[in-house]
PDB file of N, CA and C in Angstrom:
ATOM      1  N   UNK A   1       0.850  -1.173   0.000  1.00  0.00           N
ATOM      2  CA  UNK A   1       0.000   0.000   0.000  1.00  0.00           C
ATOM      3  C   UNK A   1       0.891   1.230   0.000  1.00  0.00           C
ATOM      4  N   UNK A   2       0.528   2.066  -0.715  1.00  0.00           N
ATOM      5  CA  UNK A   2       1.623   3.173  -0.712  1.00  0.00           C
ATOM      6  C   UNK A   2       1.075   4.451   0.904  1.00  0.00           C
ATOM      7  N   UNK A   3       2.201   4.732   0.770  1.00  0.00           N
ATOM      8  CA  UNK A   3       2.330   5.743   2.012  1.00  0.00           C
ATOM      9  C   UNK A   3       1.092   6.924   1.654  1.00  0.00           C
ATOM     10  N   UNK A   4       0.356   7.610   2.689  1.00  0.00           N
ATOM     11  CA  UNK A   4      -1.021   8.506   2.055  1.00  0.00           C
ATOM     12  C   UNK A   4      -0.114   9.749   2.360  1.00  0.00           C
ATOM     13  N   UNK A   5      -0.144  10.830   2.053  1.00  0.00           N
ATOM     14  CA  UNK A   5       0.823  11.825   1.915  1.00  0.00           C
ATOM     15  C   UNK A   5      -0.847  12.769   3.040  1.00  0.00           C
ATOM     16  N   UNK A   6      -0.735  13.810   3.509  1.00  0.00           N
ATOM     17  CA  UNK A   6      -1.666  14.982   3.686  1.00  0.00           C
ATOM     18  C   UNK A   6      -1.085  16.069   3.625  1.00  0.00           C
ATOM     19  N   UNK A   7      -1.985  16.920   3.994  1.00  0.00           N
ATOM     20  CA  UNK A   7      -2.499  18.268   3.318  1.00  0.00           C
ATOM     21  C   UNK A   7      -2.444  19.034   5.083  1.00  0.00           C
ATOM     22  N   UNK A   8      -2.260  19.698   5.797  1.00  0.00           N
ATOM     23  CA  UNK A   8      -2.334  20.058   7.396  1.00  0.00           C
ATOM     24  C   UNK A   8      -2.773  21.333   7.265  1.00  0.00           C
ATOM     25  N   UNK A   9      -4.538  21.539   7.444  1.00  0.00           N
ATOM     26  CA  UNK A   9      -4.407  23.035   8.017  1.00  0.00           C
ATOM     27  C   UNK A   9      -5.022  23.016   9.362  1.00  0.00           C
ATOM     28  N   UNK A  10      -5.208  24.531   9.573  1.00  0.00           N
ATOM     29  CA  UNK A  10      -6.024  24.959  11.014  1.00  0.00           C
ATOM     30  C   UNK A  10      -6.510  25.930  10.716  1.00  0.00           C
ATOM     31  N   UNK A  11      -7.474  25.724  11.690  1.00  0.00           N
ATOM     32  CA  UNK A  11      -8.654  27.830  11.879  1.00  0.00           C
ATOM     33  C   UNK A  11      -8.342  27.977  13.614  1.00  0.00           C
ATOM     34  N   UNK A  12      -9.326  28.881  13.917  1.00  0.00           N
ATOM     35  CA  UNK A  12      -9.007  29.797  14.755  1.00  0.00           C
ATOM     36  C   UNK A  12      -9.025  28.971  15.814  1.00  0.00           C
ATOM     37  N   UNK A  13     -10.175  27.850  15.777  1.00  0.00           N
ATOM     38  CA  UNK A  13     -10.491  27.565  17.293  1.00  0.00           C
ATOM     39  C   UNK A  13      -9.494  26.240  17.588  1.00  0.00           C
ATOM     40  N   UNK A  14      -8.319  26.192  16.612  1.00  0.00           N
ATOM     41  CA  UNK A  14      -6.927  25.789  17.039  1.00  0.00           C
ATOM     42  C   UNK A  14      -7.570  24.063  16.655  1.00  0.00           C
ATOM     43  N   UNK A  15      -8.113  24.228  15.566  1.00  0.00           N
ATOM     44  CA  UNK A  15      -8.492  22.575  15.248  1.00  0.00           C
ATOM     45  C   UNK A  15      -7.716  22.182  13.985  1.00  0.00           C
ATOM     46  N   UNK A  16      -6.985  20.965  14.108  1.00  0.00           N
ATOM     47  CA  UNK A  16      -5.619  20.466  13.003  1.00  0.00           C
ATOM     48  C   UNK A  16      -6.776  19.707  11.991  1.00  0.00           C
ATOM     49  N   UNK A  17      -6.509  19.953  10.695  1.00  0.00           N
ATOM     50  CA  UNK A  17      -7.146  19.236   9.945  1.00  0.00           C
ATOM     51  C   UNK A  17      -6.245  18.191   8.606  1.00  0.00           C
ATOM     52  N   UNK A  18      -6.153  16.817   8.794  1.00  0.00           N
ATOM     53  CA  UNK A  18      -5.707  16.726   7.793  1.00  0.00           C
ATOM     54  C   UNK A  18      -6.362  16.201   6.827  1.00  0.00           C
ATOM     55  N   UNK A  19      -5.658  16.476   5.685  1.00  0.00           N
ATOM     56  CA  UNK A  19      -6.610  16.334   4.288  1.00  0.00           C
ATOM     57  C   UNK A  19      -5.770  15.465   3.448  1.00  0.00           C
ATOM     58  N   UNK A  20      -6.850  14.457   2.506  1.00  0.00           N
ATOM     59  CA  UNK A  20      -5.626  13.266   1.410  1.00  0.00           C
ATOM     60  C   UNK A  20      -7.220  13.100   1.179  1.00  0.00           C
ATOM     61  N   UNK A  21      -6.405  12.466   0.144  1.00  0.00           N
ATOM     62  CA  UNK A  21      -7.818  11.220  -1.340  1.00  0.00           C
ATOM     63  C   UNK A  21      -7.466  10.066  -1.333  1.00  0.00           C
ATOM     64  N   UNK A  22      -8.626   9.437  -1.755  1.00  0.00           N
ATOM     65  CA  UNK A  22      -9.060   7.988  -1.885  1.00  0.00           C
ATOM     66  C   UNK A  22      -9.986   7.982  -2.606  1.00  0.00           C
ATOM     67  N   UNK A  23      -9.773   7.091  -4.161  1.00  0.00           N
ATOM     68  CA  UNK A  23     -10.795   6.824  -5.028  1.00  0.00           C
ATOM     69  C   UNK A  23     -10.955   8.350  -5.773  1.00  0.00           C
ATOM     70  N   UNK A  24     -10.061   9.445  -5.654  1.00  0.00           N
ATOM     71  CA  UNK A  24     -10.569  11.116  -6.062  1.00  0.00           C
ATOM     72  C   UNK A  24     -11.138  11.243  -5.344  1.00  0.00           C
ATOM     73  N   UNK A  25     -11.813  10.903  -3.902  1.00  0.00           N
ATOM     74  CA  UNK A  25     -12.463  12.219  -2.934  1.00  0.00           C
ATOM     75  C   UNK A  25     -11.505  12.248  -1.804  1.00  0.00           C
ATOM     76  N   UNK A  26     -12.287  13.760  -1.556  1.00  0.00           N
ATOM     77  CA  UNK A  26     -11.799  14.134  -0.332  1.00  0.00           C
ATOM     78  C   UNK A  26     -11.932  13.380   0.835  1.00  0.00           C
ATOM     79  N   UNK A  27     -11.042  13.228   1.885  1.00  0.00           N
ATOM     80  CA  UNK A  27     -11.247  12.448   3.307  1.00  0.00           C
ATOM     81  C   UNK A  27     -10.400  13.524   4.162  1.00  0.00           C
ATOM     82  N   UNK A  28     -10.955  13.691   5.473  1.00  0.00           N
ATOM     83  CA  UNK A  28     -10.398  14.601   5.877  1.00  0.00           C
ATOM     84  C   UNK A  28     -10.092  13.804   7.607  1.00  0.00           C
ATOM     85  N   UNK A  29      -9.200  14.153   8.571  1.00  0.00           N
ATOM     86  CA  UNK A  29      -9.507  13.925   9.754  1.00  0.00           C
ATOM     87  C   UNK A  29      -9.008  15.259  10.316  1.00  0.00           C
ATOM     88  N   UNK A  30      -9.883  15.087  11.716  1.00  0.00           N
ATOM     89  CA  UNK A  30      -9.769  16.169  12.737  1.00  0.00           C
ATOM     90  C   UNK A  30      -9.205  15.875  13.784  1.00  0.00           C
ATOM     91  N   UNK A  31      -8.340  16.646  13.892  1.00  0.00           N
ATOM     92  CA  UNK A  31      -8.497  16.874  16.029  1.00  0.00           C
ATOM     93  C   UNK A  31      -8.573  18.512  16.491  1.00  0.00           C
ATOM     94  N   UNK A  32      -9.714  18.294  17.104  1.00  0.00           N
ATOM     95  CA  UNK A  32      -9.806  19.219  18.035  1.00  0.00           C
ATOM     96  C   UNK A  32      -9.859  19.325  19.640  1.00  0.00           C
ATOM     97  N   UNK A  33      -8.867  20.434  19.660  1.00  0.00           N
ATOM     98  CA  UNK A  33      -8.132  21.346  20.625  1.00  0.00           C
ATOM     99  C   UNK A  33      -9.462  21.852  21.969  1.00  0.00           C
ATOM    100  N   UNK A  34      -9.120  21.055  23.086  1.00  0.00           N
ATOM    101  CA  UNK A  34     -10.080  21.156  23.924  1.00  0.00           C
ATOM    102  C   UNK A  34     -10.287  22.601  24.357  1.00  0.00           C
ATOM    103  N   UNK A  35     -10.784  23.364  24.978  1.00  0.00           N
ATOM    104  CA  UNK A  35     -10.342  24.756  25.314  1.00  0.00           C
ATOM    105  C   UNK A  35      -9.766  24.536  26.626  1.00  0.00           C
ATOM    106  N   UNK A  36      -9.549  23.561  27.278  1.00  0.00           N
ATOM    107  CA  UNK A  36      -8.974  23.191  28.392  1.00  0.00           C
ATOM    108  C   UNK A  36      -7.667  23.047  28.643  1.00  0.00           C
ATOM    109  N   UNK A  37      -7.278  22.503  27.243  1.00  0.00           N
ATOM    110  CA  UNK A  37      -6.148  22.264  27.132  1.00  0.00           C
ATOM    111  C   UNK A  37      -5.016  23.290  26.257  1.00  0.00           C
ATOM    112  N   UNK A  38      -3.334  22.928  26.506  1.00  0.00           N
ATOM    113  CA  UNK A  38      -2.859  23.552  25.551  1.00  0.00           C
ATOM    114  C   UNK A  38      -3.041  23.147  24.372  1.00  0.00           C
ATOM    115  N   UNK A  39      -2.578  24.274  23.399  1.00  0.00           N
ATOM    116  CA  UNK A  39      -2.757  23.528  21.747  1.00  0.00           C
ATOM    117  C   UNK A  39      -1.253  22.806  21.683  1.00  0.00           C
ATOM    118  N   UNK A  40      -1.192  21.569  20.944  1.00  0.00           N
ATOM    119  CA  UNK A  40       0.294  21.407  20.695  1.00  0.00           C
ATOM    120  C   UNK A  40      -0.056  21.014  19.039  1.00  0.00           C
ATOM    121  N   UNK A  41       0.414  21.563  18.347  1.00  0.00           N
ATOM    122  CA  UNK A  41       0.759  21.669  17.000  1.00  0.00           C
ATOM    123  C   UNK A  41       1.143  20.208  16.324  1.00  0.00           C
ATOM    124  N   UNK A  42       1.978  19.752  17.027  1.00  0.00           N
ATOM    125  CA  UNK A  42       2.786  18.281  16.824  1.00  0.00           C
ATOM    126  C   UNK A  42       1.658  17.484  16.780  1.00  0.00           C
ATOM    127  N   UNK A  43       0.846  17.140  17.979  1.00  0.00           N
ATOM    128  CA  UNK A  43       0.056  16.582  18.706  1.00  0.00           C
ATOM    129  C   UNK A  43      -1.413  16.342  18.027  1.00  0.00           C
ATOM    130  N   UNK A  44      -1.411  17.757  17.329  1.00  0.00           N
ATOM    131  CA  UNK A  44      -3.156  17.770  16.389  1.00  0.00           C
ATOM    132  C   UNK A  44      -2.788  16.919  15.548  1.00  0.00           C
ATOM    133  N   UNK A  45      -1.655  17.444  14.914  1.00  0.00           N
ATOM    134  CA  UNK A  45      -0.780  16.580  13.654  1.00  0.00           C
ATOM    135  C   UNK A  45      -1.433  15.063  13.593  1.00  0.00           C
ATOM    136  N   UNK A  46      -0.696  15.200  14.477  1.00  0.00           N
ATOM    137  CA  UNK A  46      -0.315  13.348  14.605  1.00  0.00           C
ATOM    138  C   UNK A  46      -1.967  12.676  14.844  1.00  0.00           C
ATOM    139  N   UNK A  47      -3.089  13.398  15.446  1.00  0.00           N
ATOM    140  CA  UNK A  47      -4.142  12.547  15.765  1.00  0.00           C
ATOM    141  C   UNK A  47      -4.773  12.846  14.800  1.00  0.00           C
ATOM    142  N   UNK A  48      -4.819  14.137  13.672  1.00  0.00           N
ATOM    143  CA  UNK A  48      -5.563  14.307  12.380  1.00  0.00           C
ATOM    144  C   UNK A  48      -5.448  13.176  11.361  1.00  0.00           C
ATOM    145  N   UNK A  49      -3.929  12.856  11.212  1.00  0.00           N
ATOM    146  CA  UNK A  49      -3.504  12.458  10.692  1.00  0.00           C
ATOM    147  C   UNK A  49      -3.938  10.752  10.983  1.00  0.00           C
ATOM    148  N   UNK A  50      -3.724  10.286  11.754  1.00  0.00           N
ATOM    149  CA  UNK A  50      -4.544   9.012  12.238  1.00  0.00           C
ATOM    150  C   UNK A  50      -6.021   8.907  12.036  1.00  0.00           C
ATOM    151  N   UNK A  51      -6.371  10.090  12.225  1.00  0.00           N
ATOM    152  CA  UNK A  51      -8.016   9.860  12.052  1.00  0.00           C
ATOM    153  C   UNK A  51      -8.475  10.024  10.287  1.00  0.00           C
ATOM    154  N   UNK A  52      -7.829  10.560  10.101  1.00  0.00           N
ATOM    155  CA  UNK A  52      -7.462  10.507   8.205  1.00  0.00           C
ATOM    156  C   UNK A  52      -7.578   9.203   7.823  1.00  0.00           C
ATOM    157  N   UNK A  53      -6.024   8.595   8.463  1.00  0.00           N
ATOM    158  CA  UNK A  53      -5.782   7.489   7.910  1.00  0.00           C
ATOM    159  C   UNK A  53      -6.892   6.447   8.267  1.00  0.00           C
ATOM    160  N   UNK A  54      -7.387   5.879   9.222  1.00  0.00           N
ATOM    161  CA  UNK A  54      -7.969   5.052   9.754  1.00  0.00           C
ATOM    162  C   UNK A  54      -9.712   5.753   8.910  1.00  0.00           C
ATOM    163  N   UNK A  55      -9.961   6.969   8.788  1.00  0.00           N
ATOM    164  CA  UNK A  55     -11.343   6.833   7.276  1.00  0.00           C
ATOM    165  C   UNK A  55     -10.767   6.541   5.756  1.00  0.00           C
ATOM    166  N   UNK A  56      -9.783   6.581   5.449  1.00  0.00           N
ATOM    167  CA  UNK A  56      -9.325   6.028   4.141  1.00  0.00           C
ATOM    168  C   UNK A  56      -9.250   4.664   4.765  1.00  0.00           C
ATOM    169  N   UNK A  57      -8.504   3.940   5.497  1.00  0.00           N
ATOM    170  CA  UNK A  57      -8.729   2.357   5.723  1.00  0.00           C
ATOM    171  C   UNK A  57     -10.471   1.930   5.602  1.00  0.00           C
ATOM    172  N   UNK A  58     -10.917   2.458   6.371  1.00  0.00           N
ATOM    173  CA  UNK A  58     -12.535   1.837   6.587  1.00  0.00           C
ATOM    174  C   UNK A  58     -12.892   1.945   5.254  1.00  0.00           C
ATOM    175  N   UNK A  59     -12.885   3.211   4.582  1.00  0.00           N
ATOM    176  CA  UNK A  59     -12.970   2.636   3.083  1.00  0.00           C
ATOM    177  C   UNK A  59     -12.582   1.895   1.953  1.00  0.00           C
ATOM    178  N   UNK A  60     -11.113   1.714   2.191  1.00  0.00           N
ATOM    179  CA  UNK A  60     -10.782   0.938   1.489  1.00  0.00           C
ATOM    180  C   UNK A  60     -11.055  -0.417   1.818  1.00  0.00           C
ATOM    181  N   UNK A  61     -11.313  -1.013   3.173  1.00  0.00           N
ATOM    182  CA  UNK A  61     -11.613  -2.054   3.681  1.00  0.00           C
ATOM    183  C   UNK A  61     -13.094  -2.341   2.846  1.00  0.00           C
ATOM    184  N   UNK A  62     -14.106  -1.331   3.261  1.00  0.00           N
ATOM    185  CA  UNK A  62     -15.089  -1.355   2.153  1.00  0.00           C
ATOM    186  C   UNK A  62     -15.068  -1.854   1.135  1.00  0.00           C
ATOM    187  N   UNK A  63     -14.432  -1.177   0.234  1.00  0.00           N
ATOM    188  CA  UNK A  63     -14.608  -1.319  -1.238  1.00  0.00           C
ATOM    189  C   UNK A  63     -13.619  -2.418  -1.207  1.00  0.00           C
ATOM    190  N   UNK A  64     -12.600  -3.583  -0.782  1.00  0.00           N
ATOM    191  CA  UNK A  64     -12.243  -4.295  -0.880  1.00  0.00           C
ATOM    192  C   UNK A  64     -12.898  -5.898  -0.750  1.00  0.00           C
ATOM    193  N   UNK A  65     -13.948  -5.314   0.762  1.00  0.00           N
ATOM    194  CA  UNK A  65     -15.057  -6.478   0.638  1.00  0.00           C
ATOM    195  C   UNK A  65     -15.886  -6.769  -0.476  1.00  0.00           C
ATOM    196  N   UNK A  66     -16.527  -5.199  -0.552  1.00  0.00           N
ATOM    197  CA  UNK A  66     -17.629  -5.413  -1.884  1.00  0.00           C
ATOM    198  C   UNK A  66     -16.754  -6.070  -3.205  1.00  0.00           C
ATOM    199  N   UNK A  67     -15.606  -5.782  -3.734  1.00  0.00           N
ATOM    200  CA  UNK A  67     -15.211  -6.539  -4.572  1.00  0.00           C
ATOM    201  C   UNK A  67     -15.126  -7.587  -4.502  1.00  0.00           C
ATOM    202  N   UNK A  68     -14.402  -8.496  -3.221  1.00  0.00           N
ATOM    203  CA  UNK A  68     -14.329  -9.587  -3.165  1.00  0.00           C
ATOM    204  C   UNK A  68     -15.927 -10.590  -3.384  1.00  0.00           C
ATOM    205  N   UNK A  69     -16.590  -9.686  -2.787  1.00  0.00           N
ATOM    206  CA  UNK A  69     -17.908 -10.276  -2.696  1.00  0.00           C
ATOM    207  C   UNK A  69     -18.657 -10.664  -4.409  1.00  0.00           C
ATOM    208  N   UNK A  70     -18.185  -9.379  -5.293  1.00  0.00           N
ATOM    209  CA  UNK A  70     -18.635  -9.481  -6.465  1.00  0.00           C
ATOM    210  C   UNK A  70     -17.805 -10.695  -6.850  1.00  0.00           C
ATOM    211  N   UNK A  71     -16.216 -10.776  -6.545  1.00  0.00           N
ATOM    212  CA  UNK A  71     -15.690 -11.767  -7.450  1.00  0.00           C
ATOM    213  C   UNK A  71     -15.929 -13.296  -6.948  1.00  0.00           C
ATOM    214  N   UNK A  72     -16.667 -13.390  -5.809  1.00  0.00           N
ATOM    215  CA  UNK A  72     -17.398 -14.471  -5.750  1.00  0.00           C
ATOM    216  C   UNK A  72     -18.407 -15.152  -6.462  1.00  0.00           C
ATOM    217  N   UNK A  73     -19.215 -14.112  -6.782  1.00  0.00           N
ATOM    218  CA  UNK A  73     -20.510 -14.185  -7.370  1.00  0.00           C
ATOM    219  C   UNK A  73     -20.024 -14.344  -8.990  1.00  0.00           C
ATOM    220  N   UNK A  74     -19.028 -13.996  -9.000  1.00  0.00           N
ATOM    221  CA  UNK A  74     -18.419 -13.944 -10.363  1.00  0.00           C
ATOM    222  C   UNK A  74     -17.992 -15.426 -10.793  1.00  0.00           C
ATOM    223  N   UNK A  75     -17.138 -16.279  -9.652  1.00  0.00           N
ATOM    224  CA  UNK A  75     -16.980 -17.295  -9.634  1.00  0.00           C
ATOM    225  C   UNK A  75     -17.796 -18.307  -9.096  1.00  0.00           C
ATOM    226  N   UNK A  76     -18.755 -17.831  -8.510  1.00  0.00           N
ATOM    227  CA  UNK A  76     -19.644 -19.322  -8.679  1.00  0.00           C
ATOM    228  C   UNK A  76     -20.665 -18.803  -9.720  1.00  0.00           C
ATOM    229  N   UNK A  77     -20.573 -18.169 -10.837  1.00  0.00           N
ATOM    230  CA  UNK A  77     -21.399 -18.055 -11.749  1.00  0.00           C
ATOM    231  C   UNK A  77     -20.475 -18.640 -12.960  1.00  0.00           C
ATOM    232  N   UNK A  78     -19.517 -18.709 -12.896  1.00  0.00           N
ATOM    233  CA  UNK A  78     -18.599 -19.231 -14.021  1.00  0.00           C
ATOM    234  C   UNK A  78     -18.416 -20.946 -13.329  1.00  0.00           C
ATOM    235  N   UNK A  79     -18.653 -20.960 -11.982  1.00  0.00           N
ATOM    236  CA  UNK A  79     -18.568 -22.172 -12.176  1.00  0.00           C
ATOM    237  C   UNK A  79     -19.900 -22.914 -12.298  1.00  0.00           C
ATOM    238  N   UNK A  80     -20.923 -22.367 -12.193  1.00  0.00           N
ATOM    239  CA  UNK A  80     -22.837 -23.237 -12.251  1.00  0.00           C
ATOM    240  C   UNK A  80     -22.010 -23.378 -14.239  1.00  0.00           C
ATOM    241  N   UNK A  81     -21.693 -22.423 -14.921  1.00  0.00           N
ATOM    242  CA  UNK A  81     -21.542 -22.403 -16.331  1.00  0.00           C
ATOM    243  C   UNK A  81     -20.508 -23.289 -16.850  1.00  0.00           C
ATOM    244  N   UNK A  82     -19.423 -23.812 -16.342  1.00  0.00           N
ATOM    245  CA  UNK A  82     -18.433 -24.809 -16.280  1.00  0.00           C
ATOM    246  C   UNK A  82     -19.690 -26.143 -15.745  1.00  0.00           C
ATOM    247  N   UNK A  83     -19.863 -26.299 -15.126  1.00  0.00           N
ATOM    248  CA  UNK A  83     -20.732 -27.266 -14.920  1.00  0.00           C
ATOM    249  C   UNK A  83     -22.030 -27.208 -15.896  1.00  0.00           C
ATOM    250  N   UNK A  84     -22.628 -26.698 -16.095  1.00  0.00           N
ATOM    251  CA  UNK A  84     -23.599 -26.580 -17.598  1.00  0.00           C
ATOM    252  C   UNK A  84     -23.152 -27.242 -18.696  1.00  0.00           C
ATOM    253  N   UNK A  85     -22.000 -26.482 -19.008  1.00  0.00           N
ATOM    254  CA  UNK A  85     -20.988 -26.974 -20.363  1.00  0.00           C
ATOM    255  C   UNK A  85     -20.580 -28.475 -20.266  1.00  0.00           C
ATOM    256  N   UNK A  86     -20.209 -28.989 -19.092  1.00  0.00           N
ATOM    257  CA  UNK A  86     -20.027 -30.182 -18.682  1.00  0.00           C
ATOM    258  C   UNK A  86     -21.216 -31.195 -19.397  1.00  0.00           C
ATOM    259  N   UNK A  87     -22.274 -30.813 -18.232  1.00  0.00           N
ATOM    260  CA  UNK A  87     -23.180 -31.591 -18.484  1.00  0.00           C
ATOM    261  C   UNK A  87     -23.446 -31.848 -20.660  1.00  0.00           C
ATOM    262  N   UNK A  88     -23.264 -30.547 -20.874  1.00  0.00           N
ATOM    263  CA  UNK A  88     -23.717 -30.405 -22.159  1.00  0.00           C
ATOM    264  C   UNK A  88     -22.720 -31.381 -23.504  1.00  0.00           C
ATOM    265  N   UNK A  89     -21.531 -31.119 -22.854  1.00  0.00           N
ATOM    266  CA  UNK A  89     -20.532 -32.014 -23.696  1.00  0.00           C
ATOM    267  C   UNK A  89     -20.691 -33.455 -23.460  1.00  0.00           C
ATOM    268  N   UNK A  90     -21.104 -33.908 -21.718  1.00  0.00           N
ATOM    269  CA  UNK A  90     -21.412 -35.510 -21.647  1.00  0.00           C
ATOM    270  C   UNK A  90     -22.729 -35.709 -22.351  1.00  0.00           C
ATOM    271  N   UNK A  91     -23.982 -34.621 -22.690  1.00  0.00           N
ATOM    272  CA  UNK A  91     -25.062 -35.226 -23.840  1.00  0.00           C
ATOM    273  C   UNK A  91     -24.185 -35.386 -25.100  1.00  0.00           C
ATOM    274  N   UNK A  92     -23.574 -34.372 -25.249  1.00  0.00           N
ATOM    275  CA  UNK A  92     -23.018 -34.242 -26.878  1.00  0.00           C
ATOM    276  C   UNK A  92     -22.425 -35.721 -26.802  1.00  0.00           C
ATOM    277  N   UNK A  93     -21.674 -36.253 -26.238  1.00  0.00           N
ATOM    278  CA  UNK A  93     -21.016 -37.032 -26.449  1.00  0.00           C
ATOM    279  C   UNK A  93     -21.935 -38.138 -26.636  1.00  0.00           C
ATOM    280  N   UNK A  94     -22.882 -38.579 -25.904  1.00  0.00           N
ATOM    281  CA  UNK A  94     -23.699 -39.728 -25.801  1.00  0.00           C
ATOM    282  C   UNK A  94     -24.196 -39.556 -26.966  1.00  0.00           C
ATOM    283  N   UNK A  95     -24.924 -39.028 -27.253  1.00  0.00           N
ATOM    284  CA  UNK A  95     -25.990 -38.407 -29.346  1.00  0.00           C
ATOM    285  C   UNK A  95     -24.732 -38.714 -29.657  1.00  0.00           C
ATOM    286  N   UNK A  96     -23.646 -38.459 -29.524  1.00  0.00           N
ATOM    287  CA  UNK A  96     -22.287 -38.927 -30.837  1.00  0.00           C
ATOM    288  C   UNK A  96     -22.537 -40.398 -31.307  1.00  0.00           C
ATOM    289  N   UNK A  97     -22.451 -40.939 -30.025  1.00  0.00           N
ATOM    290  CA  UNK A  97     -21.821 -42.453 -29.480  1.00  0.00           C
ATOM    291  C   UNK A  97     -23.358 -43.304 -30.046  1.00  0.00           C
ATOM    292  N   UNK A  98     -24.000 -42.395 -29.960  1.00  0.00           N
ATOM    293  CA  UNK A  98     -25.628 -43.344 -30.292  1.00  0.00           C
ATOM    294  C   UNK A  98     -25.612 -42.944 -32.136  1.00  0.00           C
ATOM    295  N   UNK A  99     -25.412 -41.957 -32.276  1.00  0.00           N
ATOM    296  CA  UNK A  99     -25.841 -42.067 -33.937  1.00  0.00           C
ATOM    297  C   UNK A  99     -24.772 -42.814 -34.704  1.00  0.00           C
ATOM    298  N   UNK A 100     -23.448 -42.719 -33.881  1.00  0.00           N
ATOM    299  CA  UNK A 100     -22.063 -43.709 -34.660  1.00  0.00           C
ATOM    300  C   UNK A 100     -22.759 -44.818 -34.662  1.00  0.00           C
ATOM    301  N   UNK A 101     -22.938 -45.647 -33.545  1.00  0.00           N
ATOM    302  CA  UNK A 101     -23.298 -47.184 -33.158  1.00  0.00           C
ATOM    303  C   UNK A 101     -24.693 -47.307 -34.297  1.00  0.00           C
ATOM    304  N   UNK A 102     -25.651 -46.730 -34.529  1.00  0.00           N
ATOM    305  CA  UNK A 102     -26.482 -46.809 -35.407  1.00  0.00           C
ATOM    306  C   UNK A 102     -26.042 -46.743 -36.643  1.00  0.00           C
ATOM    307  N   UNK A 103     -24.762 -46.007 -37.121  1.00  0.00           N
ATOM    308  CA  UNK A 103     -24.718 -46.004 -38.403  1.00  0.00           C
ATOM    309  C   UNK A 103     -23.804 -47.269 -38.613  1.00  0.00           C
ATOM    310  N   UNK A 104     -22.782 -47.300 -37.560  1.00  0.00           N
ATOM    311  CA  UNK A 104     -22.111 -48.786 -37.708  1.00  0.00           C
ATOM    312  C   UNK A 104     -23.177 -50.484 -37.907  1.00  0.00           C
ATOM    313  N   UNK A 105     -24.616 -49.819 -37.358  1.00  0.00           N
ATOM    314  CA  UNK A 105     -25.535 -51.320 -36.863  1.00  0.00           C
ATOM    315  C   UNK A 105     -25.634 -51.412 -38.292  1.00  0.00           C
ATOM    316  N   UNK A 106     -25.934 -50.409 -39.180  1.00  0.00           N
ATOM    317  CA  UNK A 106     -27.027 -50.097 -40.561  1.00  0.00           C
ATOM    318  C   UNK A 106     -26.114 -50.653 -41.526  1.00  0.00           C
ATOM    319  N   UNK A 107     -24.509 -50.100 -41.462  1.00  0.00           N
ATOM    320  CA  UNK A 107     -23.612 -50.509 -41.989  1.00  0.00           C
ATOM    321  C   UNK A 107     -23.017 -51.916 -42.164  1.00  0.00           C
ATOM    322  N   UNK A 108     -23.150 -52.206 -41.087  1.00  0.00           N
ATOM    323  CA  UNK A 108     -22.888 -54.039 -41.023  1.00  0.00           C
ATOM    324  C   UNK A 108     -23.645 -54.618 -41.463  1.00  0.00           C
ATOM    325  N   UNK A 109     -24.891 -54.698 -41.604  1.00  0.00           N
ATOM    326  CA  UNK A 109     -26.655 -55.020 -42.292  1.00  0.00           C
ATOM    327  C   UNK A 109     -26.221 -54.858 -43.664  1.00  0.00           C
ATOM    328  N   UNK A 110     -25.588 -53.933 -44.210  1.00  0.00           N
ATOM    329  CA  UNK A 110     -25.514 -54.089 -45.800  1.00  0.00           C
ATOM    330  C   UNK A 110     -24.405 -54.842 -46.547  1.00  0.00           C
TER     331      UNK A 110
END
């Protein structure tokens, strides 16, 4: 997985925002700055930045299930159709084996 790069701003009421994409949209995470507490700059950083990362995971976790899920459906639909074809080549084969043996019966008769 490649490294997610962000984007770091802030407004007044001392809240770190970081910003990155996934899929072309925006995902953003926050931390905000209790009024209780000091602001530490480092500190917003680092928990924006986690909370970023960890909504790009949940999505990508997302869209990784739903695929898998399609390529299931994908493969037991290719396989009901592998099994169809099956069945269809053991008729073909039998109509082979029955019109040979008939033309061999007709053939020996003359």
């Amino acid at each position: 997985m490649k490294e997610v790069k962000y984007k770091i701003f802030t407004n007044a009421n001392s809240d770190v925002i970081a910003v990155s994409t996934y899929t072309g949209k925006t995902v953003k995470g926050v931390a905000k700055c209790d009024p209780r507490d000091t602001f530490d700059m480092d500190k917003g950083v680092e928990i924006a930045e986690a909370r970023c990362a960890k909504k790009v995971a949940d999505k990508r976790l997302a869209r990784a299930r739903k695929k898998y899920a399609e390529a299931e459906q994908i493969f037991r639909d290719a396989e009901a159709y592998l099994h169809k074809m099956s069945d269809y080549v053991s008729d073909a084969t039998k109509a082979f084996d029955k019109a040979q043996d008939t033309l061999y019966s007709i053939l020996e008769r003359a």
